[in-house]
C-alpha atoms as a PDB file:
ATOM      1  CA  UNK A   1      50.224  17.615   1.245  1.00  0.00           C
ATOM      2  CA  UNK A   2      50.329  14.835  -1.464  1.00  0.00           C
ATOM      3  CA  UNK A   3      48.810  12.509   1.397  1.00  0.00           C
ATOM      4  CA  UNK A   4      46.152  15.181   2.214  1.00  0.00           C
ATOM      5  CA  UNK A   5      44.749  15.453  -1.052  1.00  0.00           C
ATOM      6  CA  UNK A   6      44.934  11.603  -1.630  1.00  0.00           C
ATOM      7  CA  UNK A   7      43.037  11.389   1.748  1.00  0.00           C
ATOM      8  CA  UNK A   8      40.312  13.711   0.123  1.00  0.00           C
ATOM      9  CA  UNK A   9      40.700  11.649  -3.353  1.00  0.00           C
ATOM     10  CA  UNK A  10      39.651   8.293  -0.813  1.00  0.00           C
ATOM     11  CA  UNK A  11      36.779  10.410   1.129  1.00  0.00           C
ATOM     12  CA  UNK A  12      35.493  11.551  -2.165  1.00  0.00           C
ATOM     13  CA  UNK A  13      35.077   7.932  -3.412  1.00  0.00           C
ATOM     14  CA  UNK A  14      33.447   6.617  -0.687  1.00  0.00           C
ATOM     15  CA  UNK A  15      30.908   9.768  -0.109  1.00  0.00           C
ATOM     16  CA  UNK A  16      29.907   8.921  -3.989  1.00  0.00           C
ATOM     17  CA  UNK A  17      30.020   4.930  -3.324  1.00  0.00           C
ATOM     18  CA  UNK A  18      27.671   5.893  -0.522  1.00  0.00           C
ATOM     19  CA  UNK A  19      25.739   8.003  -2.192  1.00  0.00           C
ATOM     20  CA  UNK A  20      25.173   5.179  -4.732  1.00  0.00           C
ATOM     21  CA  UNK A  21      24.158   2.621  -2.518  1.00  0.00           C
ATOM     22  CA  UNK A  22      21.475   4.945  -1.015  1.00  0.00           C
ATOM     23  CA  UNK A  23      20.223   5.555  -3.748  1.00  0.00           C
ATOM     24  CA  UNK A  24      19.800   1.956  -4.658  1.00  0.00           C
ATOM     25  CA  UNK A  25      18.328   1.150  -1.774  1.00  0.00           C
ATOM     26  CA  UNK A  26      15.952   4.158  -1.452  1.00  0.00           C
ATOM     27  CA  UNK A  27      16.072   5.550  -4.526  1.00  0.00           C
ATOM     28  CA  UNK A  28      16.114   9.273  -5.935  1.00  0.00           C
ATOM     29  CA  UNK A  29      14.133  11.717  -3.593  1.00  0.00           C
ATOM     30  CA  UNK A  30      12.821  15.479  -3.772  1.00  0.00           C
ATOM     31  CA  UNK A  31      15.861  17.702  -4.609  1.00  0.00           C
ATOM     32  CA  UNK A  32      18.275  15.201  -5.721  1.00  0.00           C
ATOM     33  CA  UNK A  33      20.214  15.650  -8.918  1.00  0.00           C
ATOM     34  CA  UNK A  34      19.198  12.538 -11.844  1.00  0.00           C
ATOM     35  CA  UNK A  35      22.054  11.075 -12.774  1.00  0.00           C
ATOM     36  CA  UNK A  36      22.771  11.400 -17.175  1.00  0.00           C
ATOM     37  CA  UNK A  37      21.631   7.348 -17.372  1.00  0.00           C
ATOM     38  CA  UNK A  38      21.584   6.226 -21.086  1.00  0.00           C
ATOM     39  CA  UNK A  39      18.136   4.254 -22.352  1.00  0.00           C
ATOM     40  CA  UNK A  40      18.767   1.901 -24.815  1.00  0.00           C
ATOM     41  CA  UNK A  41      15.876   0.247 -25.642  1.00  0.00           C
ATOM     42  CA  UNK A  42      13.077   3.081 -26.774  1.00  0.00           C
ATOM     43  CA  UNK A  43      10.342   2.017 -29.265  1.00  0.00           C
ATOM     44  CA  UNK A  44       9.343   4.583 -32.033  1.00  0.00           C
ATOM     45  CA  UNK A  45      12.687   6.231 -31.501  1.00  0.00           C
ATOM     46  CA  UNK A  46      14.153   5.564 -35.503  1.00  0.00           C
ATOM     47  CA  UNK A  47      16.174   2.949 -33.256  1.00  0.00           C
ATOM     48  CA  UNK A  48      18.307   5.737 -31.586  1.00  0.00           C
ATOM     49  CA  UNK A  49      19.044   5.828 -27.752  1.00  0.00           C
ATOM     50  CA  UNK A  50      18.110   8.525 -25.082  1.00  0.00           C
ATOM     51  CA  UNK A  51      20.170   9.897 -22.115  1.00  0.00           C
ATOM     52  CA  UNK A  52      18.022  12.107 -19.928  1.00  0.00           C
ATOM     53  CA  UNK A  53      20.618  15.157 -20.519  1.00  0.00           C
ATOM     54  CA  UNK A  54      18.972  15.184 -23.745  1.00  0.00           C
ATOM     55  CA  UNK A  55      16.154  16.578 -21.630  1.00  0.00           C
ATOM     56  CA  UNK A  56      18.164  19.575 -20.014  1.00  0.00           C
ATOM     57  CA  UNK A  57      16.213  22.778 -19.652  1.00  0.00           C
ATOM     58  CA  UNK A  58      12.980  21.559 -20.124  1.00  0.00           C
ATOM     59  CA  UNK A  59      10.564  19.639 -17.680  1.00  0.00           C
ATOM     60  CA  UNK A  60      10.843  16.460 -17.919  1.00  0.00           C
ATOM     61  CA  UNK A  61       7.952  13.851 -16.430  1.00  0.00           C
ATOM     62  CA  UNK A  62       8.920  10.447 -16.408  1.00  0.00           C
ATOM     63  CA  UNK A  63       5.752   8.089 -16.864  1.00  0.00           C
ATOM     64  CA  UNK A  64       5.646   4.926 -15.807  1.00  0.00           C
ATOM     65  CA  UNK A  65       3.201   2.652 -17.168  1.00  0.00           C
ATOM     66  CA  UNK A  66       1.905  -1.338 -17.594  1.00  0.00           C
ATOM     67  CA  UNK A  67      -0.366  -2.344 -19.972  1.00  0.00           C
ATOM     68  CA  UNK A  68      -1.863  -3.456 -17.005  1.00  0.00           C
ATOM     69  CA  UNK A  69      -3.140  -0.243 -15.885  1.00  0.00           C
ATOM     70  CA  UNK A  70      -6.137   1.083 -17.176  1.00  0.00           C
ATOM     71  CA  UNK A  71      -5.666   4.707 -16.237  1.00  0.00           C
ATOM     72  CA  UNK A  72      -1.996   4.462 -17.594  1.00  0.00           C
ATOM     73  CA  UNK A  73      -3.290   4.270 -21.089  1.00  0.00           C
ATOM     74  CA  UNK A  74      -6.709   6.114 -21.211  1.00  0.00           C
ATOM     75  CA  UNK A  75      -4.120   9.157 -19.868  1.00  0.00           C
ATOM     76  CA  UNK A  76      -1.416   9.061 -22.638  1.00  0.00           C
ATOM     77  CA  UNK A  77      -3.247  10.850 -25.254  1.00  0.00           C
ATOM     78  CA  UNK A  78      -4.210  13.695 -22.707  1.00  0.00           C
ATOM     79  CA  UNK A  79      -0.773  13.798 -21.835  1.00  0.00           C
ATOM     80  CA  UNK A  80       0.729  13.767 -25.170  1.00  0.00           C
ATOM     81  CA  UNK A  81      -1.756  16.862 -26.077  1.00  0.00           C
ATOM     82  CA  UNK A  82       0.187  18.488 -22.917  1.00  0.00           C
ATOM     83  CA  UNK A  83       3.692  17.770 -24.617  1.00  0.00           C
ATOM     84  CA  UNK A  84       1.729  19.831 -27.920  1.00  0.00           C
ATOM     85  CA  UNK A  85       0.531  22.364 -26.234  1.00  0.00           C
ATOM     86  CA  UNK A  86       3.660  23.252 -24.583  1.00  0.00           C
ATOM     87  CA  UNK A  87       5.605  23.980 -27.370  1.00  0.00           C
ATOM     88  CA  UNK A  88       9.131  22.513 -26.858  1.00  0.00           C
ATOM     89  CA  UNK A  89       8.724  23.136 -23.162  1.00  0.00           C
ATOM     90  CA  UNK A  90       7.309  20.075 -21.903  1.00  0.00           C
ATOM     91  CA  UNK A  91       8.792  16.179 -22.289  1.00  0.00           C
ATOM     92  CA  UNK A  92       6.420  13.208 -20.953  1.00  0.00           C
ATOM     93  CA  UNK A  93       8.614  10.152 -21.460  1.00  0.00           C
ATOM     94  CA  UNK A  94       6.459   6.832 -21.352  1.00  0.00           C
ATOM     95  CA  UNK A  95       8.498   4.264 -19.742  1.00  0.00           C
ATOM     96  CA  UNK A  96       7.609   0.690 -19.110  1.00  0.00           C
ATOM     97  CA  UNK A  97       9.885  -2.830 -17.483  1.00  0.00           C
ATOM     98  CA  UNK A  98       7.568  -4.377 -20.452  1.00  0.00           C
ATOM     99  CA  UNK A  99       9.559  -5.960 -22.869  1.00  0.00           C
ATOM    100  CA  UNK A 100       9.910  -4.081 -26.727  1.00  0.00           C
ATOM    101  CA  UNK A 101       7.724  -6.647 -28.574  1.00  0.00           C
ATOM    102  CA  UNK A 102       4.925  -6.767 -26.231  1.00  0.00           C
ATOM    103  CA  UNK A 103       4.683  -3.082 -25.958  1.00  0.00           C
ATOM    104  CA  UNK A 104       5.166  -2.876 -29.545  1.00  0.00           C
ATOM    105  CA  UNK A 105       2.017  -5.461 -30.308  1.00  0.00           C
ATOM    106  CA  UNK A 106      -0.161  -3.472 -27.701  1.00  0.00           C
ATOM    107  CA  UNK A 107       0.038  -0.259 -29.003  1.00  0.00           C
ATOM    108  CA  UNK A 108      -0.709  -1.562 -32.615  1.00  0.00           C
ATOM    109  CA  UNK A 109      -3.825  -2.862 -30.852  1.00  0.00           C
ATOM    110  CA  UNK A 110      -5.253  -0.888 -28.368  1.00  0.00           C
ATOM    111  CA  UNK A 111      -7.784   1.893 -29.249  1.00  0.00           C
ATOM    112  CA  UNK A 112      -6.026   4.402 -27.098  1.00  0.00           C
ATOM    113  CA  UNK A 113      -2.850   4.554 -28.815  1.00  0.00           C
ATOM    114  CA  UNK A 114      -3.240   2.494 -32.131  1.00  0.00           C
ATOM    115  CA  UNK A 115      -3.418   5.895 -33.620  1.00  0.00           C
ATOM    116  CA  UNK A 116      -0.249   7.064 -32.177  1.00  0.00           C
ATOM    117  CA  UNK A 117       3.458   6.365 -32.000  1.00  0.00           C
ATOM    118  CA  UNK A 118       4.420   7.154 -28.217  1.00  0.00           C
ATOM    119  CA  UNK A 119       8.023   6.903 -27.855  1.00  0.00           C
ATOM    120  CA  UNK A 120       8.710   4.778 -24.906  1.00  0.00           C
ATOM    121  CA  UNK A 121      11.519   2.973 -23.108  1.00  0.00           C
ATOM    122  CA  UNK A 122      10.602  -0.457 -22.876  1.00  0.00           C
ATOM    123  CA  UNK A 123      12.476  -3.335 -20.765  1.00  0.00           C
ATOM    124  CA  UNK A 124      13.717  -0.949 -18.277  1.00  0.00           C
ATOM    125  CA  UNK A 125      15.300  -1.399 -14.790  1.00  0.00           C
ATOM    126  CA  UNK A 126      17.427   1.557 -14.772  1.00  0.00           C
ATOM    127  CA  UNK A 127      14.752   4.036 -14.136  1.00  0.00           C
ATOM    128  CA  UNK A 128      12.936   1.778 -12.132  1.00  0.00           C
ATOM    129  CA  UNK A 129      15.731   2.045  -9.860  1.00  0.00           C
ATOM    130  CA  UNK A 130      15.953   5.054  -9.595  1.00  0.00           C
ATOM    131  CA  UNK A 131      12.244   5.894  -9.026  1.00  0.00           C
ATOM    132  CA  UNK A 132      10.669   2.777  -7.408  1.00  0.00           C
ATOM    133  CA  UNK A 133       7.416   2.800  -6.986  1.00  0.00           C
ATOM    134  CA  UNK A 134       4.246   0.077  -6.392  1.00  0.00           C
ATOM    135  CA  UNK A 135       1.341   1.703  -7.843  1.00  0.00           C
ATOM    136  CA  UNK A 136       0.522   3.001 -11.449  1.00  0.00           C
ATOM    137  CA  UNK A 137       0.620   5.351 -13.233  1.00  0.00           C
ATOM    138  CA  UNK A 138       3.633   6.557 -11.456  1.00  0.00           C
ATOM    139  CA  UNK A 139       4.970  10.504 -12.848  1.00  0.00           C
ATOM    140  CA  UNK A 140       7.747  11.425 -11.843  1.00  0.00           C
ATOM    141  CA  UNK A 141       9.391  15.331 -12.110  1.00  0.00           C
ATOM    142  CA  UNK A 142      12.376  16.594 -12.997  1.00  0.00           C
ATOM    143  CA  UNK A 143      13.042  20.403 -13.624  1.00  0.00           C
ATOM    144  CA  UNK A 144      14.816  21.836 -16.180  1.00  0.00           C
ATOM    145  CA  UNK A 145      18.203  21.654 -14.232  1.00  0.00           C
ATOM    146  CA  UNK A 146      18.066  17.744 -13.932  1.00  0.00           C
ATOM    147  CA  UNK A 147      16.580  18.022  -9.956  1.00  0.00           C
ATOM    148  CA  UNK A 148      13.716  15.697  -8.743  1.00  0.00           C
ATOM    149  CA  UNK A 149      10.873  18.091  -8.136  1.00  0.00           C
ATOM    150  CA  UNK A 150       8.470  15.266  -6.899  1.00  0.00           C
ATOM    151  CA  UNK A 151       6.301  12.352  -7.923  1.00  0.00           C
ATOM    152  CA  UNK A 152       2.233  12.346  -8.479  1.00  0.00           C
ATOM    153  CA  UNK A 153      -0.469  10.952  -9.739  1.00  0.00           C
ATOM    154  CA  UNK A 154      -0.912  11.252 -14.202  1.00  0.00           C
ATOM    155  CA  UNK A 155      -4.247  12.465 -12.975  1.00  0.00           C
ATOM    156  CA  UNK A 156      -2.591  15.488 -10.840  1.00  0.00           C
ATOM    157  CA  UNK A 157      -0.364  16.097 -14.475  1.00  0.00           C
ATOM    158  CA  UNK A 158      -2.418  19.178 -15.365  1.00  0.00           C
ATOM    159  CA  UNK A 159      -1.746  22.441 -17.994  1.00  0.00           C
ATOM    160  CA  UNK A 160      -1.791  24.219 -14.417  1.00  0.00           C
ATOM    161  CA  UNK A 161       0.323  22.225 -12.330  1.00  0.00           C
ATOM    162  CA  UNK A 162       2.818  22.404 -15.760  1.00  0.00           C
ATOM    163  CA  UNK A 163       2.715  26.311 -15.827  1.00  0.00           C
ATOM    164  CA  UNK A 164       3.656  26.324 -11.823  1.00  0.00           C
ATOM    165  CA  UNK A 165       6.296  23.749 -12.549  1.00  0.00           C
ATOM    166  CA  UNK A 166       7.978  26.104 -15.242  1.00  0.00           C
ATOM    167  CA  UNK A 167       7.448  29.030 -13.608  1.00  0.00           C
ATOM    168  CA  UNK A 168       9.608  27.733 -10.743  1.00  0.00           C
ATOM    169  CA  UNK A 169       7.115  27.327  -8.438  1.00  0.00           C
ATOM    170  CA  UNK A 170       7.534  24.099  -7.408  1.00  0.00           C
ATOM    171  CA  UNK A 171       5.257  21.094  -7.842  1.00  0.00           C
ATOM    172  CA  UNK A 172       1.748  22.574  -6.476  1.00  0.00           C
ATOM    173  CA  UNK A 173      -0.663  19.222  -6.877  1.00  0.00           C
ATOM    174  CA  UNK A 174      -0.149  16.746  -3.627  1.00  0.00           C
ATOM    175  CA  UNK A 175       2.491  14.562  -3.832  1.00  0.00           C
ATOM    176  CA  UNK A 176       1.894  10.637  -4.607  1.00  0.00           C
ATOM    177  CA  UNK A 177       3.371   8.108  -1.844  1.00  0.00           C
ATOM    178  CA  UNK A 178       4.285   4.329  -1.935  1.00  0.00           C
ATOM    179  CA  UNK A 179       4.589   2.428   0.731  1.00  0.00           C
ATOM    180  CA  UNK A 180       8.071   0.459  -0.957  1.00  0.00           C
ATOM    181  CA  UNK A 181       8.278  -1.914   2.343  1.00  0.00           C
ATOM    182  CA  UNK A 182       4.559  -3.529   2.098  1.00  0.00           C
ATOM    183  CA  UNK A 183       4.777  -7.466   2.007  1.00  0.00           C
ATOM    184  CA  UNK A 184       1.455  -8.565   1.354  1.00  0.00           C
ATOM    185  CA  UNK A 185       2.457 -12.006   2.830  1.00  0.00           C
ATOM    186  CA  UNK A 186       2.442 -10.555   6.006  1.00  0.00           C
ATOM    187  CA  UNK A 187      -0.213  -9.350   8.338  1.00  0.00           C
ATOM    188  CA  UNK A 188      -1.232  -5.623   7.495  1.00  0.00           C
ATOM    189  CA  UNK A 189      -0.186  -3.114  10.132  1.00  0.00           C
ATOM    190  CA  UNK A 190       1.769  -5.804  12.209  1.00  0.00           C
ATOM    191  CA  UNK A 191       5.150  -3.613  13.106  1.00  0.00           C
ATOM    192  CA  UNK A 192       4.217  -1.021  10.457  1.00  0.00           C
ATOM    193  CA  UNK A 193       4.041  -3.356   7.706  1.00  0.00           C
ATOM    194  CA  UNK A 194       1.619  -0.804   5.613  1.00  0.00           C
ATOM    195  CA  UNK A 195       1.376   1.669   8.449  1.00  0.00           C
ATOM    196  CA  UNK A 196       1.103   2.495  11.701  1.00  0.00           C
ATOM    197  CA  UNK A 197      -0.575   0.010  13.585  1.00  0.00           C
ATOM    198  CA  UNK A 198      -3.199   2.556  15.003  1.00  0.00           C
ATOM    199  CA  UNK A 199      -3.986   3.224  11.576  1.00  0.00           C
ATOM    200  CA  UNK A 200      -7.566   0.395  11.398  1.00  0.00           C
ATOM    201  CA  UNK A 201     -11.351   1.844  11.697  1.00  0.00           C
ATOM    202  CA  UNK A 202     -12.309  -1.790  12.515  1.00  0.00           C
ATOM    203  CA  UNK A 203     -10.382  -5.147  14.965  1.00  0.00           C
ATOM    204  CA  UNK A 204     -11.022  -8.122  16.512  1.00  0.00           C
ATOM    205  CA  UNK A 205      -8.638 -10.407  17.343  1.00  0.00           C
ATOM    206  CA  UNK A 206      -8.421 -13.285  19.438  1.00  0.00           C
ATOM    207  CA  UNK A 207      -5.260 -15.554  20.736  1.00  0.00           C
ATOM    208  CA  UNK A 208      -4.706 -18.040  23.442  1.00  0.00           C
ATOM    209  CA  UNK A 209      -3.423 -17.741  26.515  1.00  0.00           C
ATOM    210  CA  UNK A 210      -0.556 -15.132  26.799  1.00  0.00           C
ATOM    211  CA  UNK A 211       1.653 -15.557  29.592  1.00  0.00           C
ATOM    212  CA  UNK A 212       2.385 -12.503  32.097  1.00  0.00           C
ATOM    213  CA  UNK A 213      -0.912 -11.126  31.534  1.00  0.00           C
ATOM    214  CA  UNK A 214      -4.099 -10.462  34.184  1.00  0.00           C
ATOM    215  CA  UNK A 215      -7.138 -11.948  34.029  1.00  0.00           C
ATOM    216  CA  UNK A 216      -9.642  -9.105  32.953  1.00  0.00           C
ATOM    217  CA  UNK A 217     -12.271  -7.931  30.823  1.00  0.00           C
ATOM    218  CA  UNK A 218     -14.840  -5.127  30.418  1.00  0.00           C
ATOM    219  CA  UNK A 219     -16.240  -2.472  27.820  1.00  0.00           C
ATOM    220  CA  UNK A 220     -15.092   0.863  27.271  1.00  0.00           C
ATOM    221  CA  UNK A 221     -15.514   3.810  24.961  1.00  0.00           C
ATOM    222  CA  UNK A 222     -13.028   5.975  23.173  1.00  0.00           C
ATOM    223  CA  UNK A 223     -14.808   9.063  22.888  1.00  0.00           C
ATOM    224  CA  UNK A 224     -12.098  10.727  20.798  1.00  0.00           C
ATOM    225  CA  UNK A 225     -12.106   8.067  17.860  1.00  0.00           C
ATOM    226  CA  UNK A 226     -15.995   7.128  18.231  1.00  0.00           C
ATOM    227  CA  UNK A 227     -15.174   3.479  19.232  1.00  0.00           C
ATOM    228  CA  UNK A 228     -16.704   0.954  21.204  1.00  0.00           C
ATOM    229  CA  UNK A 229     -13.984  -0.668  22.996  1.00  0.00           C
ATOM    230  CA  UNK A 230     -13.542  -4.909  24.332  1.00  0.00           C
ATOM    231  CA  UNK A 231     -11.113  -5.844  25.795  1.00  0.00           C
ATOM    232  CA  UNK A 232     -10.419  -9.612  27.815  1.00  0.00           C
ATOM    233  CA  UNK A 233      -7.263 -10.988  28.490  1.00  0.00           C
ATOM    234  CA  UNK A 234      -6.607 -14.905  29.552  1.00  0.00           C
ATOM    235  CA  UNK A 235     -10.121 -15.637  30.707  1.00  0.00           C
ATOM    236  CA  UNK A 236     -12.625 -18.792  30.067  1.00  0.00           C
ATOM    237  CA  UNK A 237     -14.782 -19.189  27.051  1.00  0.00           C
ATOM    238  CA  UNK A 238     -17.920 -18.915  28.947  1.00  0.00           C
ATOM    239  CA  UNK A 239     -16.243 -15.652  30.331  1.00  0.00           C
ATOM    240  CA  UNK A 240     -16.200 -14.143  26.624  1.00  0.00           C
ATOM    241  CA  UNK A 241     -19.659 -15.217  26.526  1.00  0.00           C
ATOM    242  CA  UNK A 242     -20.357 -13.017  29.071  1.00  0.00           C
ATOM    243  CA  UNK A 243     -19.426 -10.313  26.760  1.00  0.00           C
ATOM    244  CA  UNK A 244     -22.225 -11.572  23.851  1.00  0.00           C
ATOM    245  CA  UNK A 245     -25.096 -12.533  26.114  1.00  0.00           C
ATOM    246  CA  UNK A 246     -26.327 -10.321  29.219  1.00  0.00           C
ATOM    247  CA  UNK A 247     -26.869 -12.381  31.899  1.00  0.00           C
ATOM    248  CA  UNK A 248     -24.593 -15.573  31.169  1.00  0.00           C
ATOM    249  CA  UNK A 249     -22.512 -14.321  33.998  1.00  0.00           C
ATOM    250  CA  UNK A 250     -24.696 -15.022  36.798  1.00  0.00           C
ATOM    251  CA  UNK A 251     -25.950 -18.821  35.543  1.00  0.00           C
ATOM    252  CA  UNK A 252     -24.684 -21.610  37.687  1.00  0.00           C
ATOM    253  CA  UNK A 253     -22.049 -23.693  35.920  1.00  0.00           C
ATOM    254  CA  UNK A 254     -24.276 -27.072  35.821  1.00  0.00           C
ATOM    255  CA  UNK A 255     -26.541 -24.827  33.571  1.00  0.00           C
ATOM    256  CA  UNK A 256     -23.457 -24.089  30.991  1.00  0.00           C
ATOM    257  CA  UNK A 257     -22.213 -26.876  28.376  1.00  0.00           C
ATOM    258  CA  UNK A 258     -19.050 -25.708  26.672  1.00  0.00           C
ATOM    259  CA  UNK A 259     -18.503 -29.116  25.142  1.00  0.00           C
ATOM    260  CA  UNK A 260     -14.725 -29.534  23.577  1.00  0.00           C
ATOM    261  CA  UNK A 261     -13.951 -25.593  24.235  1.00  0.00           C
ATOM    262  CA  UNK A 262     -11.624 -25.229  26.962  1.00  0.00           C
ATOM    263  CA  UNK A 263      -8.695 -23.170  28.252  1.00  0.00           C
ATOM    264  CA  UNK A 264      -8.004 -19.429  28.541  1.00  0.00           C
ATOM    265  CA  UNK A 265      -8.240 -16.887  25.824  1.00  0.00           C
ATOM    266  CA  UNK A 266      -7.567 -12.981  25.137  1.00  0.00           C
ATOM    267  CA  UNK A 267     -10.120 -10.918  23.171  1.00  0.00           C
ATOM    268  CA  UNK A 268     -10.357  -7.155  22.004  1.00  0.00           C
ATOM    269  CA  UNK A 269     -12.616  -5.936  19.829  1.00  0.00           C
ATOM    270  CA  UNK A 270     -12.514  -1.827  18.693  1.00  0.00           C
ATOM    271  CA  UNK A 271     -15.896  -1.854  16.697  1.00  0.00           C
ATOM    272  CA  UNK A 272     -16.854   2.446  15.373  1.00  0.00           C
ATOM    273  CA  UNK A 273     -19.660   4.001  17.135  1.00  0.00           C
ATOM    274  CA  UNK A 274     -21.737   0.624  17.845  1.00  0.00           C
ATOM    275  CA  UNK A 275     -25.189   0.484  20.252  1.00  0.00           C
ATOM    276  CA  UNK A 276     -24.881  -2.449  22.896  1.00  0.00           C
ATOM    277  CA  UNK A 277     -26.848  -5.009  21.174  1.00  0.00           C
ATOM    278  CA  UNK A 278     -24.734  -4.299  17.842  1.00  0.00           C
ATOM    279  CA  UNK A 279     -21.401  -5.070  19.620  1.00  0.00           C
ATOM    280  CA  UNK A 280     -22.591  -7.567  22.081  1.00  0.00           C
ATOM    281  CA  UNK A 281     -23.605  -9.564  18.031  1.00  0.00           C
ATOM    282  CA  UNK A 282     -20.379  -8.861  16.868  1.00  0.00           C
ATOM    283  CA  UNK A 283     -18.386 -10.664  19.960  1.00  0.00           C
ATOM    284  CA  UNK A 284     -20.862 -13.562  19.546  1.00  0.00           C
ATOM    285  CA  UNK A 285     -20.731 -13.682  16.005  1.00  0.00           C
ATOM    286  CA  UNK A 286     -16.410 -13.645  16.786  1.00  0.00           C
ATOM    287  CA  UNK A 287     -16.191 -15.921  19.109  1.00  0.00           C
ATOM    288  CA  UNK A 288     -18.533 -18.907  17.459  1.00  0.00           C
ATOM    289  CA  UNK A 289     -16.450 -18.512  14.111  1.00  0.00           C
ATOM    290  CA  UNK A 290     -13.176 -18.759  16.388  1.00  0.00           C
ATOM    291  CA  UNK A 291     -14.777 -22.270  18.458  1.00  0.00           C
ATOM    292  CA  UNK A 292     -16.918 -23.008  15.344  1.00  0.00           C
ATOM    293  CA  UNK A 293     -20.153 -23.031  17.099  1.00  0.00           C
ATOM    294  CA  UNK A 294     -23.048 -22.270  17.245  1.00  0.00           C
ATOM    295  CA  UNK A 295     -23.972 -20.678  20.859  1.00  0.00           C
ATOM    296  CA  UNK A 296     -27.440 -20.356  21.902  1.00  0.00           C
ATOM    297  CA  UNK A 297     -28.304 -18.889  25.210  1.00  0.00           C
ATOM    298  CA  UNK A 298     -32.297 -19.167  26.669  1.00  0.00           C
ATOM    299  CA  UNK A 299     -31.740 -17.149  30.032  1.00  0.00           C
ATOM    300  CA  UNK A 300     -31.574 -19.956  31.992  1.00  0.00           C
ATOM    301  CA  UNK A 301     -28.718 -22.333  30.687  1.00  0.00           C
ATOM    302  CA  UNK A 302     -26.009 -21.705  27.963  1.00  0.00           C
ATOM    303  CA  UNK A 303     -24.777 -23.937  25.274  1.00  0.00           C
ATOM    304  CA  UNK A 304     -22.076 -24.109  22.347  1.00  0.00           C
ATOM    305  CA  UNK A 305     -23.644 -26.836  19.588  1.00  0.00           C
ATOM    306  CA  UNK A 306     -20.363 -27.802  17.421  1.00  0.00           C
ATOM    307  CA  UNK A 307     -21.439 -26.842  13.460  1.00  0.00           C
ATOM    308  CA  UNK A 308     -21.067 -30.114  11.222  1.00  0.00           C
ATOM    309  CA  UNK A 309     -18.309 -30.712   9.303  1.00  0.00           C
ATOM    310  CA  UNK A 310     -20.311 -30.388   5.883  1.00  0.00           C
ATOM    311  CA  UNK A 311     -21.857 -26.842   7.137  1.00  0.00           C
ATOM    312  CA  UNK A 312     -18.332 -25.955   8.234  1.00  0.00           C
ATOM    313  CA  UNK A 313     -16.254 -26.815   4.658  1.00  0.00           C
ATOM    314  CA  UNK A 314     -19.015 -24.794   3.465  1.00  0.00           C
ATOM    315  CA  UNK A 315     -18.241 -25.111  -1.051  1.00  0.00           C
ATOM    316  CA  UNK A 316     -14.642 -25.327  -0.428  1.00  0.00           C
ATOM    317  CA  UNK A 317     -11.580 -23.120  -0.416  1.00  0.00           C
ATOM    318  CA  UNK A 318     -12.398 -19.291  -1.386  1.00  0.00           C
ATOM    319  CA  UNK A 319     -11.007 -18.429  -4.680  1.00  0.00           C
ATOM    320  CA  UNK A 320     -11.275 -14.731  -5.971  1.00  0.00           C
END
């Protein structure tokens, strides 16, 4: 028996060591219980600490702010008027990964909240952790028995969506999402990264040769999604010509000069709800930024002029 209930003792640490580590990784979700973390650095506070139990049996919305973000700050006095007009019921909790004096100097200046002393927890990573998040502001709810009742928007932080919240009726605005796994060093949509790669309105793309595939090309039209559709896999340049310029396909070869631009390529192009001379500009417009070209085509011979170096390096690299 002894070694039963030290079994359950070793199950029960691991499940919560588990548990844990989820959360870290993941972070809290709909439903789950906040765990009583202390905050130890919260300005206009008389220098006291905070432990969100403090907070039991009232709703509690966690906002995250920068001083960064614009619609952060123009939405703390609006939201502090909530906390008023609530009565006791209500508890918006600023909270910022900002260090103290920063936060400190910025409220003394900004005309938004020079006027008023938000209590906020400043310098934080605990809460961050728990709630991670990419874009601000960032609200996060928790009812009045410590439980995660969702995450939106300070905009969608309304007297009505308060009064549902206390009345038990859940959280009743739509719920904010972050994508936690974008890496904006990588290409958008490749394997998910941002969504689903079905997710564009607009593609062209063009690669090299790719190995195992047909040679092939032709339009098509995806009636469902209102898309002009082109699509060319390991065939010439003056083949994806043929695409741009009616006609090119039937010239004799002694009437084509493709200069430097050789080898096999694959093109697609999905363009929305395009007329034939629209698209047919778009894959010549494509494919002479791609070769760096200029192609002109008189209906009797075909020819790709190379653009000069000083048109090409244009005013230099592109800065924002």
């Amino acid at each position: 028996m002894k070694r039963f209930f030290g079994f359950l003792a070793l199950l029960c640490l691991f499940l919560r060591a588990a548990a844990q580590e989820n959360i870290k990784e993941k972070g809290l979700r709909v439903g789950d219980l906040v765990p009583d973390v202390v905050l130890e650095k919260v300005l206009n506070n008389e220098g006291g600490t905070l432990k969100l139990s403090d907070f039991k049996g009232k709703l509690l919305i966690i906002d995250f702010w920068a001083t960064s973000c614009g619609a952060c700050i123009q939405a703390m006095p609006r939201l502090d008027s909530l906390v008023d007009a609530f009565n006791g019921k209500l508890v918006i909790l600023p909270v910022t990964a900002e260090q103290g004096a920063r936060i400190a100097a910025f409220q003394h200046a900004n005309a938004f909240l020079k006027r008023k002393r938000f209590r906020t927890v400043v310098d934080d990573k605990v809460l961050h952790a728990l709630f991670p998040h990419r874009m601000l502001p960032h609200e996060a709810w928790i009812d009045s028995s410590g439980k995660v009742l969702g995450f939106t928007e300070a905009s969608d932080v309304t007297g009505f969506t308060v009064e549902q919240a206390l009345a038990r009726k859940g959280l009743t605005s739509r719920m904010k999402e972050d994508v936690l796994d974008y890496d904006r060093d990588k290409p958008l949509l490749v394997k998910d990264n941002g969504g689903s790669d079905t997710a564009y309105q607009c593609r062209s793309m063009i690669t090299g040769m790719l190995k195992g595939l047909p040679s092939n090309m032709g339009f098509s039209y995806d009636t469902i999604r209102k898309m002009t559709i082109v699509r060319a896999t390991n065939v010439s340049a003056k083949k994806l010509y043929a695409l741009a310029y009616k006609g090119l396909g039937g010239i004799l070869d002694e009437q084509v000069t493709m200069g430097k631009v050789t080898g096999l390529y694959c093109y697609e192009l999905d363009l929305p709800s395009a007329s034939p001379g629209l698209t047919r500009r778009s894959i010549r417009e494509d494919l002479d930024r791609f070769f760096g070209v200029r192609s002109e085509f008189t209906g009797s011979a075909f020819r790709l002029i190379l653009i000069e170096k000083e048109e090409a390096a244009g005013e230099g690299p592109l800065t924002l």
